[in-house]
N, C-alpha and C. Protein backbone atom coordinates (compact mmCIF):
# COMPACT_ATOMS: atom_id res chain seq x y z
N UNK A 1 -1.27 8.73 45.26
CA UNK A 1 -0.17 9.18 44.42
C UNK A 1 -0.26 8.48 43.06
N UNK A 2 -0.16 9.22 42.09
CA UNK A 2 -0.33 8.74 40.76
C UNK A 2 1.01 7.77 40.29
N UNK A 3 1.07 7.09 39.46
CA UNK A 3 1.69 5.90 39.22
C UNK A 3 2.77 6.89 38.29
N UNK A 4 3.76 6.34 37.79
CA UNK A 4 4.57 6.94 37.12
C UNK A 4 4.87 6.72 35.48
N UNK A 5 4.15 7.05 34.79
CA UNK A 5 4.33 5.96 33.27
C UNK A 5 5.70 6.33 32.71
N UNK A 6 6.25 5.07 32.41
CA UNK A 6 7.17 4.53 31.65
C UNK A 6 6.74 3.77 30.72
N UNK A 7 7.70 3.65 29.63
CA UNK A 7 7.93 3.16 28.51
C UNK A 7 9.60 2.27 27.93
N UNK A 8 9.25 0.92 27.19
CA UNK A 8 10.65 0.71 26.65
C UNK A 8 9.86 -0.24 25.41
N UNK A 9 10.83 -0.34 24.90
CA UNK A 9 10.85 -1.75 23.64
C UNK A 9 10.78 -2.58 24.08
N UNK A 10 9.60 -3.74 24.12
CA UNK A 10 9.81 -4.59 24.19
C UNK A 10 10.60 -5.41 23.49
N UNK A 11 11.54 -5.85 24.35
CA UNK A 11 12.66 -7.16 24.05
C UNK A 11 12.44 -8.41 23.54
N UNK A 12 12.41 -9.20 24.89
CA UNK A 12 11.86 -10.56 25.10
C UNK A 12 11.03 -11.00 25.68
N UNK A 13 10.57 -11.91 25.48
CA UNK A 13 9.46 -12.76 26.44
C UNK A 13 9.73 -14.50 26.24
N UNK A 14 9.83 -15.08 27.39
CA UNK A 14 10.82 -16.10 27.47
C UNK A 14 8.86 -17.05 27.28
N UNK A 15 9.24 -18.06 26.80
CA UNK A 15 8.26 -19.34 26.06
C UNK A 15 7.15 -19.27 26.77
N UNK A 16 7.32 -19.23 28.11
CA UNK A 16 5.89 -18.98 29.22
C UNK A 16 5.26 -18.36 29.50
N UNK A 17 5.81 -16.66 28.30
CA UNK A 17 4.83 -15.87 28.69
C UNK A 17 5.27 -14.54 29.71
N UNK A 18 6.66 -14.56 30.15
CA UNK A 18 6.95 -14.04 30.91
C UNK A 18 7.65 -12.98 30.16
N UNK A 19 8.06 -11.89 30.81
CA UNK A 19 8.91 -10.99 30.07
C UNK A 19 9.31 -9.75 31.28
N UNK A 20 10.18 -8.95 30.79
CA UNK A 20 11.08 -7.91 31.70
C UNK A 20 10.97 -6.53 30.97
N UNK A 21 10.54 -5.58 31.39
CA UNK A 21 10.43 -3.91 30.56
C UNK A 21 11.46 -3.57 31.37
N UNK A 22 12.79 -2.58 31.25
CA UNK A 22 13.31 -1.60 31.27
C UNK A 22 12.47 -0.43 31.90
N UNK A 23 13.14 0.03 33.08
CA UNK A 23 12.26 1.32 33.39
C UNK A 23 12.79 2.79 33.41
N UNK A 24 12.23 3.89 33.06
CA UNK A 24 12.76 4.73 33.12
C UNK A 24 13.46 5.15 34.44
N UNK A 25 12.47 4.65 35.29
CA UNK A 25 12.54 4.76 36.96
C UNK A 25 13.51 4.38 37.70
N UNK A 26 13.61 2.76 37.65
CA UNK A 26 13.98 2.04 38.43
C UNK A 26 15.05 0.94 38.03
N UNK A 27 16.03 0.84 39.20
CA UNK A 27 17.14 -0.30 38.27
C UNK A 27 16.47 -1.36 37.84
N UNK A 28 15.79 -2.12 38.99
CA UNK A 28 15.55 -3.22 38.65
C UNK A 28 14.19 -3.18 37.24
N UNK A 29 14.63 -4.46 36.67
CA UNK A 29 13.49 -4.93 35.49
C UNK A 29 12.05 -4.91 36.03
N UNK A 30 11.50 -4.49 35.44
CA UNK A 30 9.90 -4.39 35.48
C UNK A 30 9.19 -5.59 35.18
N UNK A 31 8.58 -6.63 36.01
CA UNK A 31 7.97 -8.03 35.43
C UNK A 31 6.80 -7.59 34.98
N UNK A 32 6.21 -8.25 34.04
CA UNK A 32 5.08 -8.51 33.26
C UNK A 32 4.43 -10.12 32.94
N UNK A 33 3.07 -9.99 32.69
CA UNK A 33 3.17 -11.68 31.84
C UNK A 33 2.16 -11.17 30.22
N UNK A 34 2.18 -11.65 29.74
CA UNK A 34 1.99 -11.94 28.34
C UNK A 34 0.45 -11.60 28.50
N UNK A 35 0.08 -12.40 29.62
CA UNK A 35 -1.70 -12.79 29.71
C UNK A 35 -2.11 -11.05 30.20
N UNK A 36 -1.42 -10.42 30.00
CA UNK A 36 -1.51 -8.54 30.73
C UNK A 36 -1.95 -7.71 28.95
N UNK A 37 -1.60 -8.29 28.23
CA UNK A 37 -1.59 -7.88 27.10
C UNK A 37 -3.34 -7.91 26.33
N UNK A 38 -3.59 -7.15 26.32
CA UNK A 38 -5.06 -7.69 25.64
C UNK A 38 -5.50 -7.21 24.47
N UNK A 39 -5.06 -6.41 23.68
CA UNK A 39 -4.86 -6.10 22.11
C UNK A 39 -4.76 -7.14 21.65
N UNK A 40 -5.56 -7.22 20.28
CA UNK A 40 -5.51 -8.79 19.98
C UNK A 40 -4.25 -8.95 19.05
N UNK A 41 -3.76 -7.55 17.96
CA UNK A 41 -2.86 -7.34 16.99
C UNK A 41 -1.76 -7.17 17.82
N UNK A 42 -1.53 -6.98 19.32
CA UNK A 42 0.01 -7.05 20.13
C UNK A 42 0.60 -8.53 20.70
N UNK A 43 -0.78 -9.06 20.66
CA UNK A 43 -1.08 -10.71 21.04
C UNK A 43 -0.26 -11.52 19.79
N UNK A 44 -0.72 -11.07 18.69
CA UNK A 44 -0.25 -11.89 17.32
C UNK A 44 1.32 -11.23 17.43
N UNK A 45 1.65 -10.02 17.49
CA UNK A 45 3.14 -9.75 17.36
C UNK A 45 3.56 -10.60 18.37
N UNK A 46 3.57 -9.96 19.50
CA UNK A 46 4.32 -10.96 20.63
C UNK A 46 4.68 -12.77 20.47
N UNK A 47 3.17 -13.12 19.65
CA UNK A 47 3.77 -14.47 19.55
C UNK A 47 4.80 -14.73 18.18
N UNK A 48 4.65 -14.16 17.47
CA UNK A 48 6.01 -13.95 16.51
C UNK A 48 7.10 -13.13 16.72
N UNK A 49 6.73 -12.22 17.50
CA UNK A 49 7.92 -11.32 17.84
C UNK A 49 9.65 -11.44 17.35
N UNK A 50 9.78 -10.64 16.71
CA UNK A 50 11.05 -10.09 16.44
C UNK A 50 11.56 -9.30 17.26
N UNK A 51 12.72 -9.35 17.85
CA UNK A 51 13.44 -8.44 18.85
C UNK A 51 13.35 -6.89 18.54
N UNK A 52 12.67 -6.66 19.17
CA UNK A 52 12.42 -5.15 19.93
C UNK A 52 11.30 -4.48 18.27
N UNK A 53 10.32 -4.80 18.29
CA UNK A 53 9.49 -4.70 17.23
C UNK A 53 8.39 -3.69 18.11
N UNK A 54 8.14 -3.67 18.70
CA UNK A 54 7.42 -2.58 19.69
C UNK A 54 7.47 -2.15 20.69
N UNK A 55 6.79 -0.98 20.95
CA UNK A 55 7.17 -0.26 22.24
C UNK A 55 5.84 -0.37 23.32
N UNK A 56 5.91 -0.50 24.49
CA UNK A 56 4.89 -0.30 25.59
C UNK A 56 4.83 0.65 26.71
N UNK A 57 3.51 1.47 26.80
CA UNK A 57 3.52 2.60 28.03
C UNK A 57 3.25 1.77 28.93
N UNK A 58 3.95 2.06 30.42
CA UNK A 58 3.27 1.09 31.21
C UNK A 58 3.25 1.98 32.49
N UNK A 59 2.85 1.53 34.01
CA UNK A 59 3.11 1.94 35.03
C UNK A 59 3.20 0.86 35.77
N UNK A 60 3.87 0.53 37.05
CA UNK A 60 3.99 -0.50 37.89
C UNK A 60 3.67 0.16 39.10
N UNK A 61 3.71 -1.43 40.19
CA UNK A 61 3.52 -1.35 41.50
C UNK A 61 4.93 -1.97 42.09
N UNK A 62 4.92 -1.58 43.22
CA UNK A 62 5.95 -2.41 43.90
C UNK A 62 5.31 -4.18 44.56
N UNK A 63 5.87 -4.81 44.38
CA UNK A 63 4.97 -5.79 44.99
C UNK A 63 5.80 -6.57 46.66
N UNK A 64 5.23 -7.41 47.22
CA UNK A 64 5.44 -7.99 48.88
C UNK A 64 6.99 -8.20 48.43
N UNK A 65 7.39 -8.31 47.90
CA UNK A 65 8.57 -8.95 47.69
C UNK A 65 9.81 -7.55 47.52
N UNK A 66 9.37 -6.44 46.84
CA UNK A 66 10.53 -5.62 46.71
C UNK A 66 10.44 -5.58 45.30
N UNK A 67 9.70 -6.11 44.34
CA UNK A 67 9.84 -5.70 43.33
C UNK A 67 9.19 -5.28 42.48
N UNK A 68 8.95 -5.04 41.00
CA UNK A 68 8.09 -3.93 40.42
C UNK A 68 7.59 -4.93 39.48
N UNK A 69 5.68 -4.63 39.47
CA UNK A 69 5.42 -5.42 37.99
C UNK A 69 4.14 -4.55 37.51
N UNK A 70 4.08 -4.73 36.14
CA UNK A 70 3.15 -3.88 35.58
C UNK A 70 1.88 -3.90 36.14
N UNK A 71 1.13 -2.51 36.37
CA UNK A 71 0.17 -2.61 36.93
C UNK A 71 -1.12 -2.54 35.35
N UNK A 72 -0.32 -1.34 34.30
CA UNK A 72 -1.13 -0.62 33.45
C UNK A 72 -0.86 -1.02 32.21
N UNK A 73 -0.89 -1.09 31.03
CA UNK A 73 -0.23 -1.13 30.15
C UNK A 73 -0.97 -0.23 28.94
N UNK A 74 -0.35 0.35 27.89
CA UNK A 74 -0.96 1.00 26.97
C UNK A 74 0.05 0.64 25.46
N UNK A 75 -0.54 0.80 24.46
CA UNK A 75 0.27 0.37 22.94
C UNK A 75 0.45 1.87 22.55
N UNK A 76 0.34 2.49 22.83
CA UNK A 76 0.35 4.30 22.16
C UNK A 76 0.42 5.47 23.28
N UNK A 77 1.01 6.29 22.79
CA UNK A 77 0.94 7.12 24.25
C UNK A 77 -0.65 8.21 24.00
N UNK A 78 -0.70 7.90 22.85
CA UNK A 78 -2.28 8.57 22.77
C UNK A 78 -3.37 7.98 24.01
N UNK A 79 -3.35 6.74 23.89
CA UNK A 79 -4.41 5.98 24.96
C UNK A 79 -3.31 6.15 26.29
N UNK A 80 -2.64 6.65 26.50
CA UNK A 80 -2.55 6.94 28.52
C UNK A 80 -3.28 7.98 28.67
N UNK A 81 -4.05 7.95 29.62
CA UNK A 81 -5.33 8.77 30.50
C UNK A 81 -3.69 10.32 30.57
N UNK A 82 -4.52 11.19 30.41
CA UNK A 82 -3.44 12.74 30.45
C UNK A 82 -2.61 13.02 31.68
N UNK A 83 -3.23 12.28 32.60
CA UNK A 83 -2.87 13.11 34.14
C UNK A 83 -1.03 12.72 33.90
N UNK A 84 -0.97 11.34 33.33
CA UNK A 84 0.46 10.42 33.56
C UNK A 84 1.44 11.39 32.75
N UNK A 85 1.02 12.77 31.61
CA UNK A 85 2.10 12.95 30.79
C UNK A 85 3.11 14.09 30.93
N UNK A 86 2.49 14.80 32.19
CA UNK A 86 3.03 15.85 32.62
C UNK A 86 5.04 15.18 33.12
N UNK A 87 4.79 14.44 34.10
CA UNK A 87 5.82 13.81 34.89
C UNK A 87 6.83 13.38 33.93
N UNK A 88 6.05 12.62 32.99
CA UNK A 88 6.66 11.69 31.78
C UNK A 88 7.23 12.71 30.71
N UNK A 89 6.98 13.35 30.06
CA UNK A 89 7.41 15.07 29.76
C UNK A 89 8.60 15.04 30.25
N UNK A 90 8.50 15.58 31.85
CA UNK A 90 10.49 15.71 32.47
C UNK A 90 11.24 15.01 31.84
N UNK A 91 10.06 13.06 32.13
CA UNK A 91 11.77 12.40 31.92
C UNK A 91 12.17 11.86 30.98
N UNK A 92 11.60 12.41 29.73
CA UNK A 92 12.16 11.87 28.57
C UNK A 92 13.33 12.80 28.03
N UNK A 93 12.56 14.19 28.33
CA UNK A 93 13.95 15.49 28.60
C UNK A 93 15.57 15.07 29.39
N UNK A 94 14.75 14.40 30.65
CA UNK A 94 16.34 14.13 31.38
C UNK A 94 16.93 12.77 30.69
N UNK A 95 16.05 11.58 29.62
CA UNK A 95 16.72 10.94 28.91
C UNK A 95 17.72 11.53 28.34
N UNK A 96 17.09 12.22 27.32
CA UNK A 96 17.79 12.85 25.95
C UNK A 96 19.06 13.38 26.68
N UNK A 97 19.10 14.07 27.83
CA UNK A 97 20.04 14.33 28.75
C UNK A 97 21.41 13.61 29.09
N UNK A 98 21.09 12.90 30.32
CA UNK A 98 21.56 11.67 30.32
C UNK A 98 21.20 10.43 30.96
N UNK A 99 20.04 10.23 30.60
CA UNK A 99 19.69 8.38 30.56
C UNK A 99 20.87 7.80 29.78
N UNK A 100 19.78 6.90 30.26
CA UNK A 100 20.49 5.37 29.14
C UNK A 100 19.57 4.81 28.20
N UNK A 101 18.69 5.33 28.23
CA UNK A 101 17.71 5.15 26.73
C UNK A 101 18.45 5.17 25.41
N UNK A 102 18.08 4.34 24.54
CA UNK A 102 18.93 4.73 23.37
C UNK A 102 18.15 5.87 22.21
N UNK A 103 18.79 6.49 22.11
CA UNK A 103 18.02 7.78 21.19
C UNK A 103 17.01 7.46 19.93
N UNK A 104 17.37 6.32 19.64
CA UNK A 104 16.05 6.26 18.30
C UNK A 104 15.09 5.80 19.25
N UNK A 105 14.75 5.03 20.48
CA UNK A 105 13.66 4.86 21.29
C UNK A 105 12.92 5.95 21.66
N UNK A 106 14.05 6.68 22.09
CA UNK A 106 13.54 8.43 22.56
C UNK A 106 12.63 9.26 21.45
N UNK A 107 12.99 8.95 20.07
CA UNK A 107 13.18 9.74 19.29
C UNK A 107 11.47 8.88 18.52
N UNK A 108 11.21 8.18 19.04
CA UNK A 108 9.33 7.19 18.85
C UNK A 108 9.17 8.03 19.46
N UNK A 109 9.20 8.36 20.94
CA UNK A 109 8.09 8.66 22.03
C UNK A 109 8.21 10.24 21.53
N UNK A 110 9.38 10.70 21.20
CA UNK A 110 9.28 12.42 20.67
C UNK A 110 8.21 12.29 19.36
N UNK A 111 8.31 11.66 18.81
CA UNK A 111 6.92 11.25 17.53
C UNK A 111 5.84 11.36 18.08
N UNK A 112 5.34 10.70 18.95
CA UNK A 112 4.35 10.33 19.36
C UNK A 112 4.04 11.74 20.23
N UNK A 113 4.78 11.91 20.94
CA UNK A 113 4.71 13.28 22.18
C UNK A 113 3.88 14.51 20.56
N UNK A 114 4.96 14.63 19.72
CA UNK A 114 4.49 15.80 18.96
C UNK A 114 3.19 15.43 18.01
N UNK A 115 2.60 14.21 17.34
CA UNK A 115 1.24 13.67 17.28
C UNK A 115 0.75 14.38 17.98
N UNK A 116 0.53 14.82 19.37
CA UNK A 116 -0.11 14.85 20.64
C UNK A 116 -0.46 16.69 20.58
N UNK A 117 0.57 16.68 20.14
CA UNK A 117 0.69 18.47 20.81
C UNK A 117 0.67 18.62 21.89
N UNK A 118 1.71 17.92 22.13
CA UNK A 118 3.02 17.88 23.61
C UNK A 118 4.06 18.52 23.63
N UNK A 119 4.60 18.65 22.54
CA UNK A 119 5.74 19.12 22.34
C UNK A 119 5.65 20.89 22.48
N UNK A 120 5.90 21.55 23.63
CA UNK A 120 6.14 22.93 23.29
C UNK A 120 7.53 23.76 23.00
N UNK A 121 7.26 25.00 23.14
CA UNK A 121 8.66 25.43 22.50
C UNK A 121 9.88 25.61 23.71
N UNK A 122 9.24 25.27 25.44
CA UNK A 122 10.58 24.84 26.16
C UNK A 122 11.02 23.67 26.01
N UNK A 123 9.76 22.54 25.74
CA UNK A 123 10.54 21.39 25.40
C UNK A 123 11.48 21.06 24.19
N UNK A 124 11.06 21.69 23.31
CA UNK A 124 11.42 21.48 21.90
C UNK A 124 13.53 22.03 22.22
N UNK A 125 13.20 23.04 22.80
CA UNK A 125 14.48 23.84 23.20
C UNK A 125 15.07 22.67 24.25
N UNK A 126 14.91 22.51 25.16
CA UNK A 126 15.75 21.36 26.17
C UNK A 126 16.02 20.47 25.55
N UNK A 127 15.07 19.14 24.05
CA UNK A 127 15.30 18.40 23.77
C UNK A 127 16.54 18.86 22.80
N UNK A 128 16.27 19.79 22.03
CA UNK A 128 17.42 20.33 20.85
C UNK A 128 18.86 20.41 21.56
N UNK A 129 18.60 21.17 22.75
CA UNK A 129 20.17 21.73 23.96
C UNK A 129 20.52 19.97 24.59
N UNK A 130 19.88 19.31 24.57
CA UNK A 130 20.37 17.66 25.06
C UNK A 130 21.58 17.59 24.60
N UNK A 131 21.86 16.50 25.86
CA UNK A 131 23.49 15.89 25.41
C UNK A 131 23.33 14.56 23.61
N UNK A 132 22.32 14.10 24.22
CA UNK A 132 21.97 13.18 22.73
C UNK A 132 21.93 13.89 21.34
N UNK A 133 21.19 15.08 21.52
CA UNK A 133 21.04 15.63 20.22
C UNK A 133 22.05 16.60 19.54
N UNK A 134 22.91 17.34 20.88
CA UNK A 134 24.25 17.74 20.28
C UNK A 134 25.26 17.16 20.23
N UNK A 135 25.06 15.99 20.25
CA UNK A 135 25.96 14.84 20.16
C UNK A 135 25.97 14.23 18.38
N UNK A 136 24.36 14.44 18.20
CA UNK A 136 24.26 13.77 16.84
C UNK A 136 23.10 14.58 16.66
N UNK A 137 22.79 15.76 16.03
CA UNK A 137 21.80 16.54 15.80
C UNK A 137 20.94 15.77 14.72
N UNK A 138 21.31 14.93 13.60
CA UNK A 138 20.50 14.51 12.27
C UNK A 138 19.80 13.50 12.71
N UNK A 139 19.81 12.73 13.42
CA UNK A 139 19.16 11.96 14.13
C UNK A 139 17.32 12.37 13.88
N UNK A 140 17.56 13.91 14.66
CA UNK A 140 15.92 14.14 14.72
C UNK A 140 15.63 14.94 13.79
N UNK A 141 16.23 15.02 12.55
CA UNK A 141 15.71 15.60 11.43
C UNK A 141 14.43 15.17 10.95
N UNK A 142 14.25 14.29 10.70
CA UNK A 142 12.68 13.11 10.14
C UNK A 142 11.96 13.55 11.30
N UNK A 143 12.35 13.72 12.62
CA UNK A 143 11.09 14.40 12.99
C UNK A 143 10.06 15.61 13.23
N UNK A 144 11.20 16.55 12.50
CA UNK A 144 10.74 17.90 12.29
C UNK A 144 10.31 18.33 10.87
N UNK A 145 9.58 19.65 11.39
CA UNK A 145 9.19 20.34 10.16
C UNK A 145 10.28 21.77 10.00
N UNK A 146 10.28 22.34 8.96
CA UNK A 146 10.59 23.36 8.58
C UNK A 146 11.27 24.21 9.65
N UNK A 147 10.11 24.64 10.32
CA UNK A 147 10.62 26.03 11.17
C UNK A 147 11.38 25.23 12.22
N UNK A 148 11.17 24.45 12.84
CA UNK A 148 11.68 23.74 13.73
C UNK A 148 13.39 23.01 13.33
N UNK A 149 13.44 22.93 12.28
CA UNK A 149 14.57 22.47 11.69
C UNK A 149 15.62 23.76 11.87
N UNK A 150 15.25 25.05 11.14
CA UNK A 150 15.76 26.20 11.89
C UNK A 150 15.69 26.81 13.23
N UNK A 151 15.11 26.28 14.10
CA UNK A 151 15.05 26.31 15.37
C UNK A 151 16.49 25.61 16.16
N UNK A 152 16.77 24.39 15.25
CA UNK A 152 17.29 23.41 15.93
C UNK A 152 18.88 24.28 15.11
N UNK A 153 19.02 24.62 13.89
CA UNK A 153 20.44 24.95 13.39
C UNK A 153 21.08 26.20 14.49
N UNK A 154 20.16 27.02 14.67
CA UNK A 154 20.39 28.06 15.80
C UNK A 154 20.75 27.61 17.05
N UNK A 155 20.01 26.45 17.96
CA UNK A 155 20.71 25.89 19.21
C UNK A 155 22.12 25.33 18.66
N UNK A 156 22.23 24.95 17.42
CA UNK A 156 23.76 24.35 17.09
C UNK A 156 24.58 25.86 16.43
N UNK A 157 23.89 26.58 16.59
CA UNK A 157 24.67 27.66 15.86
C UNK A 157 26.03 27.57 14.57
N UNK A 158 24.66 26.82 14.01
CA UNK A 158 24.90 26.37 12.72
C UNK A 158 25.78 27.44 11.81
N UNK A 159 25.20 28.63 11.37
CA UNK A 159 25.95 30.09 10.50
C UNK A 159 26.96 30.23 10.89
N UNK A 160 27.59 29.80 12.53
CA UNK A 160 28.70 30.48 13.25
C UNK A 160 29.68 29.39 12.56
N UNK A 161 29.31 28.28 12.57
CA UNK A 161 30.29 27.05 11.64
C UNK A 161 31.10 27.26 10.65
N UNK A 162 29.81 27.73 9.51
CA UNK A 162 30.50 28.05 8.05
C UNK A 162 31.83 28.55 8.10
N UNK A 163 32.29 29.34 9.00
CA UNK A 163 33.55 29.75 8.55
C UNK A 163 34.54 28.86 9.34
N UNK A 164 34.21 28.11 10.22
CA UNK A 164 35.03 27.41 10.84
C UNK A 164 36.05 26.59 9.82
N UNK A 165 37.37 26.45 10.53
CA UNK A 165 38.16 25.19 10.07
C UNK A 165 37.67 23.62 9.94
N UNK A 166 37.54 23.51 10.94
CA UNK A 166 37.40 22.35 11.35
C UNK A 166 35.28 21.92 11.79
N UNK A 167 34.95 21.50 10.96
CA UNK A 167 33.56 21.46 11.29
C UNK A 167 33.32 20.24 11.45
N UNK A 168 31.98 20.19 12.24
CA UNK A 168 31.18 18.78 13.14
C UNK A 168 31.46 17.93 12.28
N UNK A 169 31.03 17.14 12.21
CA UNK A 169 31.11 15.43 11.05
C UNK A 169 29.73 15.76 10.64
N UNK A 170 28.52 15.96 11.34
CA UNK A 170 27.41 16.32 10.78
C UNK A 170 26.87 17.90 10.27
N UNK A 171 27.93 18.48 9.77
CA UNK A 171 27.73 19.66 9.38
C UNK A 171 27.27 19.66 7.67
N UNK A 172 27.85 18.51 7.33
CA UNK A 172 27.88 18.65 5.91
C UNK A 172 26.09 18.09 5.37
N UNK A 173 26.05 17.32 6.49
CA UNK A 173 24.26 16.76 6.25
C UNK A 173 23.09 17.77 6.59
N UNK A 174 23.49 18.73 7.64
CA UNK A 174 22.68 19.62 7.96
C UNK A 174 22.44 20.91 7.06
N UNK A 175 23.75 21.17 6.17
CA UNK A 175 23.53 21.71 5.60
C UNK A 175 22.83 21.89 4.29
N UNK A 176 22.66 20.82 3.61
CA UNK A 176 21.91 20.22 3.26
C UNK A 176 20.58 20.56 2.87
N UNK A 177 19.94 20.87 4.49
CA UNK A 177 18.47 21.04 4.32
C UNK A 177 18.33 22.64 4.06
N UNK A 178 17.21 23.01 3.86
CA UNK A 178 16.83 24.36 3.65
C UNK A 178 16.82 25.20 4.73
């Protein structure tokens, strides 16, 4: 059975080297150690590290004990081997949904996903119809182009607004664009 890749910001890493990822998966924290890291330019951040300055793909194991620690690690979702992105696809959808991811995290890996030519036009549609993004649609403006920007005014049924009384708080920014 294939491993499940996840991703979060790295946080912290306490003086020894140790540190905890967030999983998409699983309640409990994901352990890691420092010495897992082998990029030499993630090596130099980490030891200066500023809170939450990068992000990591990872996958874990369960270990004798009951708990989860990185088995894989990757700096880009370009370098995860393909098989992992199908699964990972769903659950960034059921983030935007309702995780507990915070949306500008989401809103890297949607960068990175569309780099990829990952992004198709059911995903593009589920991520736009999300509870995150009709919550705060401008958010993912910077990450679209053109047609897609009108893609996204139509899931908000943007034209139907204009005549409204009472319009979104972000109506006046959206309109805005072309």
């Amino acid at each position: 059975m294939i491993e499940k890749l996840d991703f979060c910001r790295v946080k912290k890493i306490d003086e020894k080297g140790f540190g905890f990822l967030k999983s998409l998966y699983y309640k409990i924290d994901i352990f890691f150690h420092f010495s897992q890291i082998k990029k030499e330019e993630f090596l130099e951040k980490l030891n200066d590290m500023k809170r939450g300055e990068f992000f990591l793909y990872f996958t874990s194991k369960e270990t004798k004990e009951g708990k989860r620690k990185v088995s894989n690690i990757w700096y880009t979702l370009e370098a995860v081997p393909t098989e992992y992105y199908e699964g990972f696809t769903t659950r960034i959808i059921e983030e935007f949904n309702e995780g507990k991811t915070n949306v500008y995290d989401l809103l890297f890996v949607f960068g990175e996903m569309k780099k990829l030519n990952l992004i198709n036009e059911f995903i593009l549609d589920a991520i736009f119809s999300s509870t995150k993004i009709l919550r705060l649609p401008t958010v993912i403006i910077p990450y679209l182009n053109q047609e897609e920007i009108h893609k996204l005014k139509r899931v908000l049924k943007f034209d139907e607004l204009k005549d409204s009384f009472k319009k979104p708080f972000w109506y006046e920014d959206l309109s805005k664009l072309p």
